[in-house]
C-alpha atoms as a PDB file:
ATOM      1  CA  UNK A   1       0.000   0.000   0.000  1.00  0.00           C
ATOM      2  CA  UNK A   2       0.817   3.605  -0.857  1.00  0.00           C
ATOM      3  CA  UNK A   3       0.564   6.761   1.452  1.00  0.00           C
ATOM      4  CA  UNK A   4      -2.234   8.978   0.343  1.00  0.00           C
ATOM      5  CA  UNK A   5      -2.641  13.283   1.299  1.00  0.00           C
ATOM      6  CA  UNK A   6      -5.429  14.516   0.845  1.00  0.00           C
ATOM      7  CA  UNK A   7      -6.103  18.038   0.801  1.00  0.00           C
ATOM      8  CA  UNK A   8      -9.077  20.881  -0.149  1.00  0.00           C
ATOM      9  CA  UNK A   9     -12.684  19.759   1.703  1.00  0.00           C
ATOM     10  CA  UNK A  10     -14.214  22.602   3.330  1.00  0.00           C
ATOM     11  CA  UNK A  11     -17.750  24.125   3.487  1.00  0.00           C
ATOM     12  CA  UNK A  12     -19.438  26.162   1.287  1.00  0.00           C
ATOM     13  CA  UNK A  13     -23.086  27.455  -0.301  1.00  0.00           C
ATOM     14  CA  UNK A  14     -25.359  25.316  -2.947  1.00  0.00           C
ATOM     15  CA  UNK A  15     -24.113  26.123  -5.925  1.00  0.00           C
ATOM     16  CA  UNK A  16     -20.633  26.540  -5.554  1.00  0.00           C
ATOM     17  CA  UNK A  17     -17.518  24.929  -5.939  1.00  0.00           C
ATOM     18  CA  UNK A  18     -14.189  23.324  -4.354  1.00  0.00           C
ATOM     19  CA  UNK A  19     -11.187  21.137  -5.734  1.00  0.00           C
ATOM     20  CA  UNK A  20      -9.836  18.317  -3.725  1.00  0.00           C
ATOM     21  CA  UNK A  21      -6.311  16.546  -4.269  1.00  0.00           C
ATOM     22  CA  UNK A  22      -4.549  13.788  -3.631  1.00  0.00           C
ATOM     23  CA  UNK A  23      -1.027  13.118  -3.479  1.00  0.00           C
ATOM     24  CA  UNK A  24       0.729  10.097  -3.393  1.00  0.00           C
ATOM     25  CA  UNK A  25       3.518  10.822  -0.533  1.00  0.00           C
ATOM     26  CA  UNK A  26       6.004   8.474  -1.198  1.00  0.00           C
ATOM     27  CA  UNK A  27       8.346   7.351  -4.033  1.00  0.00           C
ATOM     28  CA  UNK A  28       6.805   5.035  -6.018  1.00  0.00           C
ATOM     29  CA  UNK A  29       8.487   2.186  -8.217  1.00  0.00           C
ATOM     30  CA  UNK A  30       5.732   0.809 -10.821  1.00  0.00           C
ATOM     31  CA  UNK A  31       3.110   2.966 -12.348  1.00  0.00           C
ATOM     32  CA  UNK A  32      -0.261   4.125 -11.009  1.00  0.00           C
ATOM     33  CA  UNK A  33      -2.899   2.296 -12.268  1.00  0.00           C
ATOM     34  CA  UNK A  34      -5.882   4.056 -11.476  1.00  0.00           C
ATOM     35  CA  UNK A  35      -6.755   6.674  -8.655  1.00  0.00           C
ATOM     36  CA  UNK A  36     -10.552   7.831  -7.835  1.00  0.00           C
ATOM     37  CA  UNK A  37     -12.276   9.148  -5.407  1.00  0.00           C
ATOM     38  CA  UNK A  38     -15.094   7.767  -3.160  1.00  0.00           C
ATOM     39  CA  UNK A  39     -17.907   9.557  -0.469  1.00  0.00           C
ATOM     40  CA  UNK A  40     -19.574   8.753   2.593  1.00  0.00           C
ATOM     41  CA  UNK A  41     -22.644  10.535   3.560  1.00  0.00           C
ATOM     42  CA  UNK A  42     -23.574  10.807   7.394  1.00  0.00           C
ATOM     43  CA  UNK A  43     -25.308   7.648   8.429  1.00  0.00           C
ATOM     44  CA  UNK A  44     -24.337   5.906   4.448  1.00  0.00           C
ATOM     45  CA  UNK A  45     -21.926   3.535   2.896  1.00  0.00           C
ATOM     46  CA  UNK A  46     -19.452   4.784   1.480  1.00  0.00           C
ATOM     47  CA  UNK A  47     -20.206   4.799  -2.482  1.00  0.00           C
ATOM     48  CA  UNK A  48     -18.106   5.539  -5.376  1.00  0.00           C
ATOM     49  CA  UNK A  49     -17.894   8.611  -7.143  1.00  0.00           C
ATOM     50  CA  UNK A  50     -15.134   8.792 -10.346  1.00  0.00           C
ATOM     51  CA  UNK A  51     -12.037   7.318 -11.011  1.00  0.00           C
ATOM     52  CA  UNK A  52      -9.516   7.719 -14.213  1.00  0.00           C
ATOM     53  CA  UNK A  53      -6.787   5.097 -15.256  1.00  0.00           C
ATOM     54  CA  UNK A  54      -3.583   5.432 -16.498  1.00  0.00           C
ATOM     55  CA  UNK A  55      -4.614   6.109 -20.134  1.00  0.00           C
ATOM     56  CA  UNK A  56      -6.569   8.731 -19.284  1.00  0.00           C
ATOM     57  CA  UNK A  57     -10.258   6.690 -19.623  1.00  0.00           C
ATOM     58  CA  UNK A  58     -12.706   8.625 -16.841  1.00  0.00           C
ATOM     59  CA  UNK A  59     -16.046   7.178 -14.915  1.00  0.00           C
ATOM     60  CA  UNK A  60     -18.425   8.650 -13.350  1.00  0.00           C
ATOM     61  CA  UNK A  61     -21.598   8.324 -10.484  1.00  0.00           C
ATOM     62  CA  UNK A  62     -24.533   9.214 -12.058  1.00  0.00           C
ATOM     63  CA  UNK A  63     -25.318  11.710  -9.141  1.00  0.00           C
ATOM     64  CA  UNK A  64     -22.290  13.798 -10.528  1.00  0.00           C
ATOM     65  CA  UNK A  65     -21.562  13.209 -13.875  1.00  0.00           C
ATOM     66  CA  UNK A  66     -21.772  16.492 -15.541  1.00  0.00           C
ATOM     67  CA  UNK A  67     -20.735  18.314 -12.049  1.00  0.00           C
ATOM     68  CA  UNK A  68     -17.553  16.837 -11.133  1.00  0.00           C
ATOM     69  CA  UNK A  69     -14.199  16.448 -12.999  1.00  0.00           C
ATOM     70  CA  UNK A  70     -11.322  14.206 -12.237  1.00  0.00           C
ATOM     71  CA  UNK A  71      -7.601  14.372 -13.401  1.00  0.00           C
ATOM     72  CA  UNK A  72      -4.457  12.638 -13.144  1.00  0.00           C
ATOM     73  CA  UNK A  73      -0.964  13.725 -13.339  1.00  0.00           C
ATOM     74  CA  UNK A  74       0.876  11.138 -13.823  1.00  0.00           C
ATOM     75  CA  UNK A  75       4.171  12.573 -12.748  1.00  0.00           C
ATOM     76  CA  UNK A  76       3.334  13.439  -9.372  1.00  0.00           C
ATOM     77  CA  UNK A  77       1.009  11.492  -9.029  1.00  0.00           C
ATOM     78  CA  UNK A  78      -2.128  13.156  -8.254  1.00  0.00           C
ATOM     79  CA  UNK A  79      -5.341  13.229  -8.539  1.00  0.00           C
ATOM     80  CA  UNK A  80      -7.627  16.099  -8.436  1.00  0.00           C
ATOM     81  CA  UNK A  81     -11.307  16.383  -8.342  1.00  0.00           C
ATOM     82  CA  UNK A  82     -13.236  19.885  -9.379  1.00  0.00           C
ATOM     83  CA  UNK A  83     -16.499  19.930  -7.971  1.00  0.00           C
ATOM     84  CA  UNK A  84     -18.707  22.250  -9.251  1.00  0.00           C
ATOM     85  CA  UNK A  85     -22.822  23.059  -8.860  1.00  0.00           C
ATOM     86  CA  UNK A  86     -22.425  21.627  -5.150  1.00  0.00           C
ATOM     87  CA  UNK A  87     -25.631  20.456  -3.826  1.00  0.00           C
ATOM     88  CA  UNK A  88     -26.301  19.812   0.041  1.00  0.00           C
ATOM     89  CA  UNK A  89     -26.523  16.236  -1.255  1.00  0.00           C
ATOM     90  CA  UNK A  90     -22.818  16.043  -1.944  1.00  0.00           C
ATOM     91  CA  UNK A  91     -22.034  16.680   1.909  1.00  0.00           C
ATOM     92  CA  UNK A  92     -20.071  13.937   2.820  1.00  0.00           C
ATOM     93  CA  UNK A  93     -16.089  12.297   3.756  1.00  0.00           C
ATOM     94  CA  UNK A  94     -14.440  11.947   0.500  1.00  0.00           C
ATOM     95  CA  UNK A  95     -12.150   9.462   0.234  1.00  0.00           C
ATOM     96  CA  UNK A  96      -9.062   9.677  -2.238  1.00  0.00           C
ATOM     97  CA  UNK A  97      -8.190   5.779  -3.900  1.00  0.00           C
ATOM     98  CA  UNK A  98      -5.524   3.751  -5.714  1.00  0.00           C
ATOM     99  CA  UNK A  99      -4.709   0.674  -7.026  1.00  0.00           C
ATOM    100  CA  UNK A 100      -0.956   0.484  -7.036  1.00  0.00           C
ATOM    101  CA  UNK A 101       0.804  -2.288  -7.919  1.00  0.00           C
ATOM    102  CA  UNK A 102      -2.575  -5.073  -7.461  1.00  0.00           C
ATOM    103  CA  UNK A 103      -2.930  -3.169  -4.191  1.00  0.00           C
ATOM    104  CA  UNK A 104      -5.735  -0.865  -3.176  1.00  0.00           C
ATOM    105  CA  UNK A 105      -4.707   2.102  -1.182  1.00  0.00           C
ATOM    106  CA  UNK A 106      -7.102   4.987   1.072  1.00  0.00           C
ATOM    107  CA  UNK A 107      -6.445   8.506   1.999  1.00  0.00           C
ATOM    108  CA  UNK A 108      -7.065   9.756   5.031  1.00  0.00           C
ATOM    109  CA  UNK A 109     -10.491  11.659   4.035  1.00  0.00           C
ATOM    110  CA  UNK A 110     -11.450  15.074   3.740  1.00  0.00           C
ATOM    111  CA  UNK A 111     -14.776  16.749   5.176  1.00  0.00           C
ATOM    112  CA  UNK A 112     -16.669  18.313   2.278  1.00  0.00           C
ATOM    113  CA  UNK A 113     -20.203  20.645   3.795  1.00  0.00           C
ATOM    114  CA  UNK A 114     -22.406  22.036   1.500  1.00  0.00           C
ATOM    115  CA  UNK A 115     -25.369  24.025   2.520  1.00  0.00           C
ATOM    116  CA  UNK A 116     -28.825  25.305   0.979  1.00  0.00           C
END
């Protein structure tokens, strides 16, 4: 497993928008295979919101496709996800992802508010 930092959550209004990273904080030795980004809502599972592999290939939740955008630079590597048109829905932990070497890796998690 891999050391993820995750960085960005915060509160903010319906409507508006915030950026999350994720870092991976060590020296790595193969390449990243694919890094995404899950959520857990208060009293939920935690559910899956986007991921992009190596090749660039993006997926998407339904409940933010259109909304959210995820990235990958491959030299870092990072991840980034630009959340835009926040509803209070999207209030949740998000959790940064990777799958490193046939090994899946968690950040720490990052509290994201939004209110109406």
């Amino acid at each position: 497993q891999v050391q993820l930092i995750e960085s960005g959550g915060g509160s903010v209004q319906a409507g508006g928008s915030l950026n999350l990273s994720c870092e991976v904080a060590e020296r790595i030795f193969h390449p990243i295979s694919r890094m995404g980004w899950y959520r857990q809502p208060p009293g939920k599972e935690r559910e899956f919101i986007a991921n992009i592999i190596r090749a660039g290939s993006t997926n998407y939740a339904a409940s933010v496709k259109g909304r959210f955008t995820i990235s990958l630079l491959i030299t870092k590597p990072t991840t980034t996800l630009q959340m835009n048109s926040l509803k209070p829905e999207d209030t949740a932990v998000y959790y940064c992802n990777v799958l490193y070497n046939g090994d899946s890796s968690w950040g720490q998690g990052t509290q994201v508010t939004v209110s109406s």
